[in-house]
N, C-alpha and C. Protein backbone atom coordinates (compact mmCIF):
# COMPACT_ATOMS: atom_id res chain seq x y z
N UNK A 1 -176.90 -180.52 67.94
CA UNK A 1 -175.51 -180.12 67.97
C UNK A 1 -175.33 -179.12 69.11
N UNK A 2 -174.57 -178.91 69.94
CA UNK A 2 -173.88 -178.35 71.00
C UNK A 2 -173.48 -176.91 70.54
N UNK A 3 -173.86 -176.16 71.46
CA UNK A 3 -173.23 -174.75 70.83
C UNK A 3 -171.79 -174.42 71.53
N UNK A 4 -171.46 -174.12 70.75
CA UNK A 4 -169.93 -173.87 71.19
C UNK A 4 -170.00 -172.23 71.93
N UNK A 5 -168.79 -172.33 73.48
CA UNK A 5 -169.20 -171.20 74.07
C UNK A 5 -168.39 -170.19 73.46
N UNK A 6 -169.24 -168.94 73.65
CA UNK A 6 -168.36 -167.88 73.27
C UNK A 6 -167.56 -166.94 74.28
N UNK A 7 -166.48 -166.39 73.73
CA UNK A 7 -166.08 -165.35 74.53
C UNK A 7 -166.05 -163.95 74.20
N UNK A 8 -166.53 -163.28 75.11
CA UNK A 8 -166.99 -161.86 74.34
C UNK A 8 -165.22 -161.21 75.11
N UNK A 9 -164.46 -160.30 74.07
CA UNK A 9 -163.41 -159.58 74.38
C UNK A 9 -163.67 -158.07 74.18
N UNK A 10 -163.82 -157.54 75.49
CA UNK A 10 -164.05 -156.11 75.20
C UNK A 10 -162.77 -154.91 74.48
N UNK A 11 -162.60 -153.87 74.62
CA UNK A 11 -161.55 -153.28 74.41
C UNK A 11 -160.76 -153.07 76.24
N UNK A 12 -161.42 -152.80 76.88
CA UNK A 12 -161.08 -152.70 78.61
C UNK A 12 -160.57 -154.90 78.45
N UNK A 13 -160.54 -155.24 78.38
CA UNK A 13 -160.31 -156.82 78.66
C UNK A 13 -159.32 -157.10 78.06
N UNK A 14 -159.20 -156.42 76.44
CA UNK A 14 -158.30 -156.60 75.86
C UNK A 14 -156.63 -155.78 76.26
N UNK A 15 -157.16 -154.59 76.78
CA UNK A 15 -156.38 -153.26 77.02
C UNK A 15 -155.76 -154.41 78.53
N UNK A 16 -156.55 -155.18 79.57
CA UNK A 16 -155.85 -155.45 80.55
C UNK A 16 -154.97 -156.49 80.08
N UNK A 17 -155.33 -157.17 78.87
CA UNK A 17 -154.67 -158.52 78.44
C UNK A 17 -153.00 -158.13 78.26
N UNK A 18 -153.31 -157.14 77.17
CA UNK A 18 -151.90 -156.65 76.66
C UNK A 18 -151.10 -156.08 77.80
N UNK A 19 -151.99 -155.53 78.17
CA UNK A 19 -150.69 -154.80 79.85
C UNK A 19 -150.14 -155.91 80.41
N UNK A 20 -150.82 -157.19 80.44
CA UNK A 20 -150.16 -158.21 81.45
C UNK A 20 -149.10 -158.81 80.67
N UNK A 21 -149.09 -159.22 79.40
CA UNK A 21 -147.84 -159.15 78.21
C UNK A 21 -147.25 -158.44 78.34
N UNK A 22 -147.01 -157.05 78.57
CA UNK A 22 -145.91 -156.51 78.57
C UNK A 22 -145.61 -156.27 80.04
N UNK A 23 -146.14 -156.61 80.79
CA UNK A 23 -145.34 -156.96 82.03
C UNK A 23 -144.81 -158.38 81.84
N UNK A 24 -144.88 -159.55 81.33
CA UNK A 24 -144.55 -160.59 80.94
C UNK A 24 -143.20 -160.53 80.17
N UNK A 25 -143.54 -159.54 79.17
CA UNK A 25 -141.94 -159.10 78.31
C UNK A 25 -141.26 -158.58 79.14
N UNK A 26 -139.32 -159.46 78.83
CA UNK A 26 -138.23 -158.80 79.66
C UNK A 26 -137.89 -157.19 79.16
N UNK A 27 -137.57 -156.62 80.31
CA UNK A 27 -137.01 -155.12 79.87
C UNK A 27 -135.29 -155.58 79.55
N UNK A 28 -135.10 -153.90 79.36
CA UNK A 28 -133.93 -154.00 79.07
C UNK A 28 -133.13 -154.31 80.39
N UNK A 29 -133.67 -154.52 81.76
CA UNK A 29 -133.01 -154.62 82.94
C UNK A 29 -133.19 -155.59 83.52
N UNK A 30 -134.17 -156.83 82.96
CA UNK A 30 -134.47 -158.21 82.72
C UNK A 30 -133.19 -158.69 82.50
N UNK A 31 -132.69 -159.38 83.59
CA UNK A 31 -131.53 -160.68 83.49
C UNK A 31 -131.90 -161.51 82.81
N UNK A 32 -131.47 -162.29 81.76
CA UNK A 32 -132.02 -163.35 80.88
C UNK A 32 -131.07 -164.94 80.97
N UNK A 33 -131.35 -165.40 81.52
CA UNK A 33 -130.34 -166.85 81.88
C UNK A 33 -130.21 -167.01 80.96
N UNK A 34 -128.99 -167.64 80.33
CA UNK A 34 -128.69 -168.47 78.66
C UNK A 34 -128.95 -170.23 79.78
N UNK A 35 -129.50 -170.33 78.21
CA UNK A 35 -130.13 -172.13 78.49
C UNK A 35 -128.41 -172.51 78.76
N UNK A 36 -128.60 -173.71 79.39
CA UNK A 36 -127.31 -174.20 79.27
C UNK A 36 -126.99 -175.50 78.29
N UNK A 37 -125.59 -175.49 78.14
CA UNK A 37 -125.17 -176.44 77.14
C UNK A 37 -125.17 -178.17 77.87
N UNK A 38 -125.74 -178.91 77.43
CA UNK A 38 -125.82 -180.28 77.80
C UNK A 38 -124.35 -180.64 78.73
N UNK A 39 -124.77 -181.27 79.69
CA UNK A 39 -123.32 -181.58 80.57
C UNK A 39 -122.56 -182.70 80.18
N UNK A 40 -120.91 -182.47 80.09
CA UNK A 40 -120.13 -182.93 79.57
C UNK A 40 -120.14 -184.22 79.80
N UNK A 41 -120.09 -185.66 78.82
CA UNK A 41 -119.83 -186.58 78.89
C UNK A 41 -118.53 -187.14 78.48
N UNK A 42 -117.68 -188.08 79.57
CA UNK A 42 -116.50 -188.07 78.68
C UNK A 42 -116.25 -189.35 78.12
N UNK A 43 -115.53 -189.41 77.51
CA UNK A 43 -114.91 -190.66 76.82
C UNK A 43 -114.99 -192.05 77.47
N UNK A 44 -114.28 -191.79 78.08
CA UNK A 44 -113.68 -192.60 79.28
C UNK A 44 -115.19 -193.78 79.60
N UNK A 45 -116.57 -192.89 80.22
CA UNK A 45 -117.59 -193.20 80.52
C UNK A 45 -118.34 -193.72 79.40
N UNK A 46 -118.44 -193.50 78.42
CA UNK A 46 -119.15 -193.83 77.00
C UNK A 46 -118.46 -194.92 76.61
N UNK A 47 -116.67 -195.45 76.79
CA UNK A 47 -116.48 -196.87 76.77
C UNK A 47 -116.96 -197.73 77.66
N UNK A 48 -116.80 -197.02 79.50
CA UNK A 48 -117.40 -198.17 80.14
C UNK A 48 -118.56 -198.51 80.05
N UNK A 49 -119.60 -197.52 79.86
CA UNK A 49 -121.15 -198.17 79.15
C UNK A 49 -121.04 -199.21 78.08
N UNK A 50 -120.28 -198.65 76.80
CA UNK A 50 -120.03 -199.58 75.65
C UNK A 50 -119.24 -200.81 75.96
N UNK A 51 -119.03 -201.09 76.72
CA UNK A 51 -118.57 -202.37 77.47
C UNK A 51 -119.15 -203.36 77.90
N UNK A 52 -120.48 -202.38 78.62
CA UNK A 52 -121.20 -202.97 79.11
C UNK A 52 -122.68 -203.66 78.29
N UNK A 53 -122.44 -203.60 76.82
CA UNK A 53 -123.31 -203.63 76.45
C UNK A 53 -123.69 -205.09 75.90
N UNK A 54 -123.28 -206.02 75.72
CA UNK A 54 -123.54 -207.36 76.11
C UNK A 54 -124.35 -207.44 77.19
N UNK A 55 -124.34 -207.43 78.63
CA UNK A 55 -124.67 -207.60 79.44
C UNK A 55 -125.83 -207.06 79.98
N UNK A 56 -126.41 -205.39 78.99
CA UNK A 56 -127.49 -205.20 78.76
C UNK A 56 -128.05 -205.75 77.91
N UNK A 57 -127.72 -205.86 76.91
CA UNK A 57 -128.59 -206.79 75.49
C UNK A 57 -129.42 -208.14 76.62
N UNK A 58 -128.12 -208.78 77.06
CA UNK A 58 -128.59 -210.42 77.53
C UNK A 58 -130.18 -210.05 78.78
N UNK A 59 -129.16 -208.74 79.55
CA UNK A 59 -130.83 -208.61 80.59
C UNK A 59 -132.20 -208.11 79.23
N UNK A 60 -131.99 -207.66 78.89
CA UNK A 60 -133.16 -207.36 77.90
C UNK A 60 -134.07 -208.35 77.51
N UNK A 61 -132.79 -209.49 77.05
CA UNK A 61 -133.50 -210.22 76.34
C UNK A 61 -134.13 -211.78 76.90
N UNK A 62 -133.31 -211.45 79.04
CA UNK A 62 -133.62 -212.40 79.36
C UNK A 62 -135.05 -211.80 80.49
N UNK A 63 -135.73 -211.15 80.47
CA UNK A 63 -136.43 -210.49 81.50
C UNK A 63 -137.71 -211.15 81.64
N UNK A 64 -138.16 -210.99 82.88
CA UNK A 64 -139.43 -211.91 83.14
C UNK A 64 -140.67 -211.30 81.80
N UNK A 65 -140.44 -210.16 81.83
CA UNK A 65 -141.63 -209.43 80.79
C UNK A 65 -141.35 -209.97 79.79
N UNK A 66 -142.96 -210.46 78.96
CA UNK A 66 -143.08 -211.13 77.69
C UNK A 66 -142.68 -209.75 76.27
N UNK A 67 -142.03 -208.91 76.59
CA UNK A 67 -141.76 -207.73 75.87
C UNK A 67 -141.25 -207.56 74.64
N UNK A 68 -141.45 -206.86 73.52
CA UNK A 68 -140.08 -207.54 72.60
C UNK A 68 -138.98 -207.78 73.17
N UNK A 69 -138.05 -208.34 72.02
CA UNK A 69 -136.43 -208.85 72.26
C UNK A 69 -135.78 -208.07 71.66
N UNK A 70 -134.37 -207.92 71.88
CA UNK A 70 -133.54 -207.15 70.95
C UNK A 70 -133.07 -208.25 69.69
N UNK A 71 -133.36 -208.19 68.60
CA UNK A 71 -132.68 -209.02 67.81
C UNK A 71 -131.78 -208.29 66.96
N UNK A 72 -130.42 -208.91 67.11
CA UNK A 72 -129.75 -207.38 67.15
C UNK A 72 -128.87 -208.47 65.80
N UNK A 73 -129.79 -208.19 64.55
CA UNK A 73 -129.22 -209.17 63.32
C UNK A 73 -127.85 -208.31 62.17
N UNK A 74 -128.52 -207.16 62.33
CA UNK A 74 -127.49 -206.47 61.44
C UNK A 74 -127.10 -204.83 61.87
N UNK A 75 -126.74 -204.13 61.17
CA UNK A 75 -126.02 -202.99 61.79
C UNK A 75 -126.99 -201.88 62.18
N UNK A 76 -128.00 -201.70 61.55
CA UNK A 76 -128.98 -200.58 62.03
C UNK A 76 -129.72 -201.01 63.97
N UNK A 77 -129.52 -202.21 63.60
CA UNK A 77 -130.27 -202.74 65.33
C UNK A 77 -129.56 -202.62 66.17
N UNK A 78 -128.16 -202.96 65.99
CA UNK A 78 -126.75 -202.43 67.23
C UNK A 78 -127.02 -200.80 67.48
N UNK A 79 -126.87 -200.20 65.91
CA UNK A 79 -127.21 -198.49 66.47
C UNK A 79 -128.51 -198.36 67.21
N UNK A 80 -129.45 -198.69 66.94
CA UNK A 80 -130.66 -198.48 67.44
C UNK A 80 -130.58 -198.42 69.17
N UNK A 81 -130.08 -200.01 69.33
CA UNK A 81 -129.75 -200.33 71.29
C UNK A 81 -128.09 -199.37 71.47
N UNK A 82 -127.68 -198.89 70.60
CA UNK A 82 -126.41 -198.00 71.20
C UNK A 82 -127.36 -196.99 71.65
N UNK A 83 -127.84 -196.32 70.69
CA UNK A 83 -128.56 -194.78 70.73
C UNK A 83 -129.64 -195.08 72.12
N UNK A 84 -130.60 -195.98 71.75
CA UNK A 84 -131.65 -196.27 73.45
C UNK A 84 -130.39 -196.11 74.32
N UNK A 85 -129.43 -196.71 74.58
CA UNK A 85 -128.30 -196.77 75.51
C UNK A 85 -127.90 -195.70 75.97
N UNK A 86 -127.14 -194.87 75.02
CA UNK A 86 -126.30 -193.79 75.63
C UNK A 86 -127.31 -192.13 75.19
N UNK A 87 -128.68 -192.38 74.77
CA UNK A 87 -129.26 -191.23 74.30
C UNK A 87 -129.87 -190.55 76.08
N UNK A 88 -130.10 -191.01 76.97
CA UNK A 88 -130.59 -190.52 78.36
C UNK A 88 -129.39 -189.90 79.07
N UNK A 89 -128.15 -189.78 78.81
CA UNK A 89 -127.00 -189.17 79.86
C UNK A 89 -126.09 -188.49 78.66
N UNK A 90 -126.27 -188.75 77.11
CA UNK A 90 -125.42 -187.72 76.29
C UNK A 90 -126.50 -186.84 75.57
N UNK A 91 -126.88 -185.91 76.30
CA UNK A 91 -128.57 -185.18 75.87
C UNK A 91 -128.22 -184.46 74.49
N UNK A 92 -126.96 -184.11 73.66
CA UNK A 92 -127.18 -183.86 72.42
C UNK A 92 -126.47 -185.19 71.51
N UNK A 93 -126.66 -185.97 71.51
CA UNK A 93 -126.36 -187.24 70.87
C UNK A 93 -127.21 -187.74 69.68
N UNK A 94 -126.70 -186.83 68.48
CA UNK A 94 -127.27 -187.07 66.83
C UNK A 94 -127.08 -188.39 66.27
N UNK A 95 -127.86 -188.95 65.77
CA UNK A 95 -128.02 -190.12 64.95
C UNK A 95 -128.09 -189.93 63.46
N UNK A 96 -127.37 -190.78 62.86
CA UNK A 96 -126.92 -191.02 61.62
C UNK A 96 -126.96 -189.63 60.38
N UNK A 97 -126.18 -188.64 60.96
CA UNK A 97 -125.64 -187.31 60.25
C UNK A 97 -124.42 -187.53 59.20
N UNK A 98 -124.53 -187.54 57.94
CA UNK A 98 -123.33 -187.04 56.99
C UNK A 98 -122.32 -186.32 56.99
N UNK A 99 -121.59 -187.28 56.45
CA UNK A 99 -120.29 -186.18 57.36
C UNK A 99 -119.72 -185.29 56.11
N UNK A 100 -119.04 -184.42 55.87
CA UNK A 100 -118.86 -183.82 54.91
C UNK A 100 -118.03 -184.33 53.45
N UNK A 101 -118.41 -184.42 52.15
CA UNK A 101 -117.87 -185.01 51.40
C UNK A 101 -116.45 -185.18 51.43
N UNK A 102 -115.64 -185.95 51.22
CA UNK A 102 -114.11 -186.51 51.36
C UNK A 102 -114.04 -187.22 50.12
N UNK A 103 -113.05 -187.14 49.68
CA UNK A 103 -112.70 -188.01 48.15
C UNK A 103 -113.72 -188.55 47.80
N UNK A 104 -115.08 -187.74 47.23
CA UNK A 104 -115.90 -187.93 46.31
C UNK A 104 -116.48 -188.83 47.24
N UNK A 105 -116.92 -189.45 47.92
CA UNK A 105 -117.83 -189.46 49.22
C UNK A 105 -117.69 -189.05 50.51
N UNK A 106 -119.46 -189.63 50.75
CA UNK A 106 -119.62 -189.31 52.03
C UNK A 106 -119.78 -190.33 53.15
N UNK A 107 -119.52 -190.34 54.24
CA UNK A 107 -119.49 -191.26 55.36
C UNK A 107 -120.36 -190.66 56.24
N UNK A 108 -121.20 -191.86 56.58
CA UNK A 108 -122.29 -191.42 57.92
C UNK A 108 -122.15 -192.15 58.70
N UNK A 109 -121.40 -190.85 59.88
CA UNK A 109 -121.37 -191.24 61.20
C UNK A 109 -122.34 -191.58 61.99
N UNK A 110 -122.32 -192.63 62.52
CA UNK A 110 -123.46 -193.40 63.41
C UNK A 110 -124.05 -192.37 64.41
N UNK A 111 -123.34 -191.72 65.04
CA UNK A 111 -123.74 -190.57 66.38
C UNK A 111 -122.46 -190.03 66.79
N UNK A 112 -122.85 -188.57 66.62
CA UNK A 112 -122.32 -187.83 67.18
C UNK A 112 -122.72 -186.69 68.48
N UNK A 113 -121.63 -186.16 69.00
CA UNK A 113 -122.22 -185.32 69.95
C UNK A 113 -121.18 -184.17 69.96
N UNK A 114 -122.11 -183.10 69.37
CA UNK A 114 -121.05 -181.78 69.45
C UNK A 114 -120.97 -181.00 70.52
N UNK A 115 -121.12 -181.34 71.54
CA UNK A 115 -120.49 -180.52 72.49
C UNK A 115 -119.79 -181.32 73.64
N UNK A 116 -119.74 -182.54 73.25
CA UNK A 116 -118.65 -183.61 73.89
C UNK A 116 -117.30 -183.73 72.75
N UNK A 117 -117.56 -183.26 71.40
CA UNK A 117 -116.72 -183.56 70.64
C UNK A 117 -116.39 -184.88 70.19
N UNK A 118 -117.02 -185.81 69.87
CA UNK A 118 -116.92 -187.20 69.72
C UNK A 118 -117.81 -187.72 69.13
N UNK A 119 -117.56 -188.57 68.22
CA UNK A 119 -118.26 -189.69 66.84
C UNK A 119 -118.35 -191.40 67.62
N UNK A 120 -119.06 -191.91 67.40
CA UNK A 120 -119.42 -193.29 68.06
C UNK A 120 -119.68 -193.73 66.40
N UNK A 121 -118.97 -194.97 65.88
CA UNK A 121 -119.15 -195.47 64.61
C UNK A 121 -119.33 -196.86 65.08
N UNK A 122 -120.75 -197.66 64.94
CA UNK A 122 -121.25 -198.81 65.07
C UNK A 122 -120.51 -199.83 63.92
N UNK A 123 -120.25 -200.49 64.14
CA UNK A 123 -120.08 -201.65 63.17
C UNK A 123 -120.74 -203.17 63.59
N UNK A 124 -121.18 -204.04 62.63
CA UNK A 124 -121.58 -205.37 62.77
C UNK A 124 -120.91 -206.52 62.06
N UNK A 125 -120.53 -207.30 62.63
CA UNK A 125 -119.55 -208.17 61.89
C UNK A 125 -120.82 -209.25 61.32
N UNK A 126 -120.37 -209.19 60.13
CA UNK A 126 -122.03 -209.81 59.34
C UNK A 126 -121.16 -211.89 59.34
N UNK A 127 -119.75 -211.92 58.53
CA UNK A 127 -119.91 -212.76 58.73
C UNK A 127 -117.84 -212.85 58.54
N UNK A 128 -117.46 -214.09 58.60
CA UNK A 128 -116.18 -214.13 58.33
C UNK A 128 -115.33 -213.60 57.60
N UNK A 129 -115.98 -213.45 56.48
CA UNK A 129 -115.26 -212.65 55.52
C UNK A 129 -114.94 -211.03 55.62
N UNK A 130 -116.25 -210.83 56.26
CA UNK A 130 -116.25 -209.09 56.73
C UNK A 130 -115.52 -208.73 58.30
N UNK A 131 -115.55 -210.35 58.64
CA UNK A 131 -114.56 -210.01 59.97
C UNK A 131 -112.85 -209.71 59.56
N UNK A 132 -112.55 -210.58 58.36
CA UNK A 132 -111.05 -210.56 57.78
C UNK A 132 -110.98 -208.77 57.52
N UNK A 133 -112.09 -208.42 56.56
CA UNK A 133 -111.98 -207.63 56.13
C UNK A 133 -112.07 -205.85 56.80
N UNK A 134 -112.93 -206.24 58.20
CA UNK A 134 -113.02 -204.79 58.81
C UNK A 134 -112.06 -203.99 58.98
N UNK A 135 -111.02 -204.16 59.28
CA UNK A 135 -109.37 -203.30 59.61
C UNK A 135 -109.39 -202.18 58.41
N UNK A 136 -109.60 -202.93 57.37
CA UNK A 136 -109.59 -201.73 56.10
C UNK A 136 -110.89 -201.10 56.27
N UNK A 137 -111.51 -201.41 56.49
CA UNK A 137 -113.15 -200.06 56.45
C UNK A 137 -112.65 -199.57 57.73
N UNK A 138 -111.95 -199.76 58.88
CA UNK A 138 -112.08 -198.86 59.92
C UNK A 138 -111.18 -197.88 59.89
N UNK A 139 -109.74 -198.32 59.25
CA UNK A 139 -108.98 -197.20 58.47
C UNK A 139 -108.89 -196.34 57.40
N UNK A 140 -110.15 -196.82 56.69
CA UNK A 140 -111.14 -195.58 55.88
C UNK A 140 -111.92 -194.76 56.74
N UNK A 141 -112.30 -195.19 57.54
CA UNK A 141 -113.41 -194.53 58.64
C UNK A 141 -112.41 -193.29 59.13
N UNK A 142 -111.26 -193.67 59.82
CA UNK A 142 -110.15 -192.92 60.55
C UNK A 142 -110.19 -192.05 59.44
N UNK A 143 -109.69 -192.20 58.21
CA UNK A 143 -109.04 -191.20 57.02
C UNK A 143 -110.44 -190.28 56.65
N UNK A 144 -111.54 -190.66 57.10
CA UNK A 144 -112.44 -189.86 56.90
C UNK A 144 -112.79 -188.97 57.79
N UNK A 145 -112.67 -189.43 59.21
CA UNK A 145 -113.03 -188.72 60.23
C UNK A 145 -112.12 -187.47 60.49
N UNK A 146 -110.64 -188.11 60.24
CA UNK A 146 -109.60 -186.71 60.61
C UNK A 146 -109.87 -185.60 60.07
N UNK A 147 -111.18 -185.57 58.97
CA UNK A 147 -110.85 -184.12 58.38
C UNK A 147 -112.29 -183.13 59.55
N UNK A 148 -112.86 -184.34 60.02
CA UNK A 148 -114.27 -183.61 61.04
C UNK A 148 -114.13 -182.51 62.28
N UNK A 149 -114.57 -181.23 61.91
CA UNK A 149 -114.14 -180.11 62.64
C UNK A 149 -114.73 -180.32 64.30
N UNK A 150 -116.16 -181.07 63.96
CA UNK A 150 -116.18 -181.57 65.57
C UNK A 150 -116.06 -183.07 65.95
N UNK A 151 -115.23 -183.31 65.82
CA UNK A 151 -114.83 -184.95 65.92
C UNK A 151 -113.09 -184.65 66.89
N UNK A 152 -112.97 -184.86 67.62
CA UNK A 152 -111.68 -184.91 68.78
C UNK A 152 -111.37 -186.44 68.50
N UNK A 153 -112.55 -187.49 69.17
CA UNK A 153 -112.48 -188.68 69.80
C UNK A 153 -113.72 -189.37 68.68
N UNK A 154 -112.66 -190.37 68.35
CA UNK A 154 -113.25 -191.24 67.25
C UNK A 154 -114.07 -193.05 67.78
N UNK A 155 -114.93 -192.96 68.32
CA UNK A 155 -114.81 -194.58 69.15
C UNK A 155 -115.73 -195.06 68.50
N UNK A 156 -114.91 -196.27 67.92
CA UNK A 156 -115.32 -197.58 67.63
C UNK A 156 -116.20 -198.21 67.80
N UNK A 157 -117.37 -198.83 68.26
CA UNK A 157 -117.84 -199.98 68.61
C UNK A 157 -118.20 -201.12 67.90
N UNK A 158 -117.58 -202.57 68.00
CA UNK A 158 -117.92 -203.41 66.82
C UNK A 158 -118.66 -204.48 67.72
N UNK A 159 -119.50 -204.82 66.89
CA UNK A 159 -120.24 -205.84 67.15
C UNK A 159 -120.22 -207.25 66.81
N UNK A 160 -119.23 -207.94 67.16
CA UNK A 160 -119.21 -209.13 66.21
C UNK A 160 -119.35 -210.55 66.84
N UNK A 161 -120.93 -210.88 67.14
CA UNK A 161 -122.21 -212.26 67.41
C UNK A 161 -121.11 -213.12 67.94
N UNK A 162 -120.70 -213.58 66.18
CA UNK A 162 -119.61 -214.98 65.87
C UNK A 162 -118.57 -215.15 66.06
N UNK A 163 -117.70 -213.94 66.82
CA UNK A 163 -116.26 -213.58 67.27
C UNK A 163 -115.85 -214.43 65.65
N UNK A 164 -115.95 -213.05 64.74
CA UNK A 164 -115.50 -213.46 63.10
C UNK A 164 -114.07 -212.79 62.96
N UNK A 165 -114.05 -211.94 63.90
CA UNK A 165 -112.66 -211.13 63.89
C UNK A 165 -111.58 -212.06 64.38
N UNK A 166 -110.13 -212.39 63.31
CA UNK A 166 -109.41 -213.31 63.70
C UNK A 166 -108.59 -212.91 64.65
N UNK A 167 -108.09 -211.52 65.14
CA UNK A 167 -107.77 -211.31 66.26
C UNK A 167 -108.18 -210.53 66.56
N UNK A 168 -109.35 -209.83 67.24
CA UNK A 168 -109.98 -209.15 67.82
C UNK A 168 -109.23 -207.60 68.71
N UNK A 169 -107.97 -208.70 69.64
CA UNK A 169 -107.56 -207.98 70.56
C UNK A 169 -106.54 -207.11 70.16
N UNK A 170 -106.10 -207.63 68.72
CA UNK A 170 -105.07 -206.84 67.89
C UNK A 170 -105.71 -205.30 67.05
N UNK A 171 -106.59 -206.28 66.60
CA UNK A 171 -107.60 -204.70 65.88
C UNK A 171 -108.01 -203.78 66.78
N UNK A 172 -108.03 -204.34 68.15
CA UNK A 172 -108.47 -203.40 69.08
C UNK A 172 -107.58 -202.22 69.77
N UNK A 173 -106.11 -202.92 70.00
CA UNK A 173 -104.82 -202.39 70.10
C UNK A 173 -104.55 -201.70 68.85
N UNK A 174 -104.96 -201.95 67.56
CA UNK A 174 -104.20 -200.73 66.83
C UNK A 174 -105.00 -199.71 66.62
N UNK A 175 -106.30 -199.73 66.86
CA UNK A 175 -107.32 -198.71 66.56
C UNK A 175 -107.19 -197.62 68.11
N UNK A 176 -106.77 -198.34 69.21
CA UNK A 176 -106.72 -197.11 69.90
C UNK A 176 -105.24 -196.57 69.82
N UNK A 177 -105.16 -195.47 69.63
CA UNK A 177 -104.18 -194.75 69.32
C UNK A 177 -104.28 -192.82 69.20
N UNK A 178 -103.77 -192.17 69.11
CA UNK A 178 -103.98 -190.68 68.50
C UNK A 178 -103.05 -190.20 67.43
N UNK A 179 -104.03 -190.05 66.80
CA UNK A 179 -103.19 -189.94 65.11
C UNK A 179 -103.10 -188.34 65.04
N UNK A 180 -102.00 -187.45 64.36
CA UNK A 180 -102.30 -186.25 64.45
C UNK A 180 -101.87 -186.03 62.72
N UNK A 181 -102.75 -184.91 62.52
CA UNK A 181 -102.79 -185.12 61.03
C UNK A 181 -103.08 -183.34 60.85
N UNK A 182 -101.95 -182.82 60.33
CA UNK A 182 -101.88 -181.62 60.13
C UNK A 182 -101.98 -180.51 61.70
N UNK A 183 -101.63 -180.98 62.23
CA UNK A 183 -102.13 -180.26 64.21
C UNK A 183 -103.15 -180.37 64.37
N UNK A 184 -103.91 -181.32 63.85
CA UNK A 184 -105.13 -181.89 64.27
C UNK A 184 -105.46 -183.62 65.26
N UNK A 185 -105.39 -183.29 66.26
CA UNK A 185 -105.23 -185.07 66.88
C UNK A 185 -106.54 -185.36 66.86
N UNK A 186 -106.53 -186.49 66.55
CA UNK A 186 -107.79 -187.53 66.44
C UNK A 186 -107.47 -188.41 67.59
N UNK A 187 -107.91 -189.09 68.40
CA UNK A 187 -107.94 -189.60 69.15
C UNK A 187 -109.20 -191.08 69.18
N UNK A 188 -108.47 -191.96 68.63
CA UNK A 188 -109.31 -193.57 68.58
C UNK A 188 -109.71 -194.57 69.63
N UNK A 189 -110.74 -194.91 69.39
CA UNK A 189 -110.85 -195.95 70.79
C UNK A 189 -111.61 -197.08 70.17
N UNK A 190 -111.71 -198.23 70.82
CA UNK A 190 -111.86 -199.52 70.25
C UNK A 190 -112.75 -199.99 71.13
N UNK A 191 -114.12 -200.41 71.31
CA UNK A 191 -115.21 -201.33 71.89
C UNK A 191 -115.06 -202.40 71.41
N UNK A 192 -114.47 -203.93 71.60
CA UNK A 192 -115.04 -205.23 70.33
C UNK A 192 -115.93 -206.10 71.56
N UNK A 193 -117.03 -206.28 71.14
CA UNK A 193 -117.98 -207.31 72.27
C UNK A 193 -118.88 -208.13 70.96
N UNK A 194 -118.43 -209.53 72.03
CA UNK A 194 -119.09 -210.66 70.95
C UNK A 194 -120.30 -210.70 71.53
């Protein structure tokens, strides 16, 4: 067995150690930079990415590398390639946080980012019936979100394979809008990519 080396610490070695620590510690005349807050991402940019996101999925999944694929079957796998997506340029961008109880539940927002002020809520259109039916879960979503102290900008993104949504471009037109609810504006935006 190998002997492990030792280090002998005198009191003179130790006495120089600590002096160099407290030259290391700021004085009281030590300028201290504050870290800075993640740089602002806006809206605007987080749709044209989310726009673009078909067109990343397809390069992904068409690439010379034998690599995995995105199989993007139900709603946790859309968040998953949102979050890879927009997690490198929105540097505080939280994944799947609770939002505060509202009429005896709770709603978890897909990602948020508190110092952009804005909620990203994934949806997956599973199949026809849930395409009829999304308008009402996204206007529960809205009635939930207005009460969120850091929520400004509410955006959408739906995912729907089978274009199950019978008018797409309508749900998309009424969801963007700014709702103000007690002097509080919410501000909605609509992604739909088949």
């Amino acid at each position: 067995m190998a002997e492990q080396p030792v280090i002998v610490v005198t009191n003179d070695s130790l006495s120089l150690i600590l002096k160099g620590l407290d030259k290391a510690r700021p004085s009281a005349k030590t300028k201290i930079i504050a870290q800075h807050s993640p740089p602002q991402v806006t809206v605007e940019a987080v749709i044209v990415a989310l726009r673009s996101f078909t067109e990343i999925v397809r390069y992904l999944n068409t690439r010379r590398s034998r690599s995995a694929l995105l199989n993007l079957s139900d709603e946790a796998a859309v968040q998953d390639a949102l979050y890879l997506m927009l997690r490198p340029w929105v540097l505080d961008l939280v994944a799947e946080n609770p939002t505060d109880k509202v009429a005896n539940r709770y709603a978890i927002k897909d990602f948020l980012s508190p110092s952009n002020r804005f909620v990203i809520e994934a949806k997956f259109i599973r199949n026809a019936d849930h395409g009829k039916a999304i308008s009402k879960e996204l206007n529960d979503d809205i009635e939930t979100y207005r009460y969120h102290a850091s929520c400004d900008d509410l955006i959408f993104f739906i995912y729907d394979p089978e274009n199950n949504i019978p008018d797409a471009a309508s749900v998309e037109r009424h969801l963007r809008a700014s709702r103000t609810y007690d002097d509080k504006v919410l501000r909605c935006h609509a992604v739909i990519k088949p």
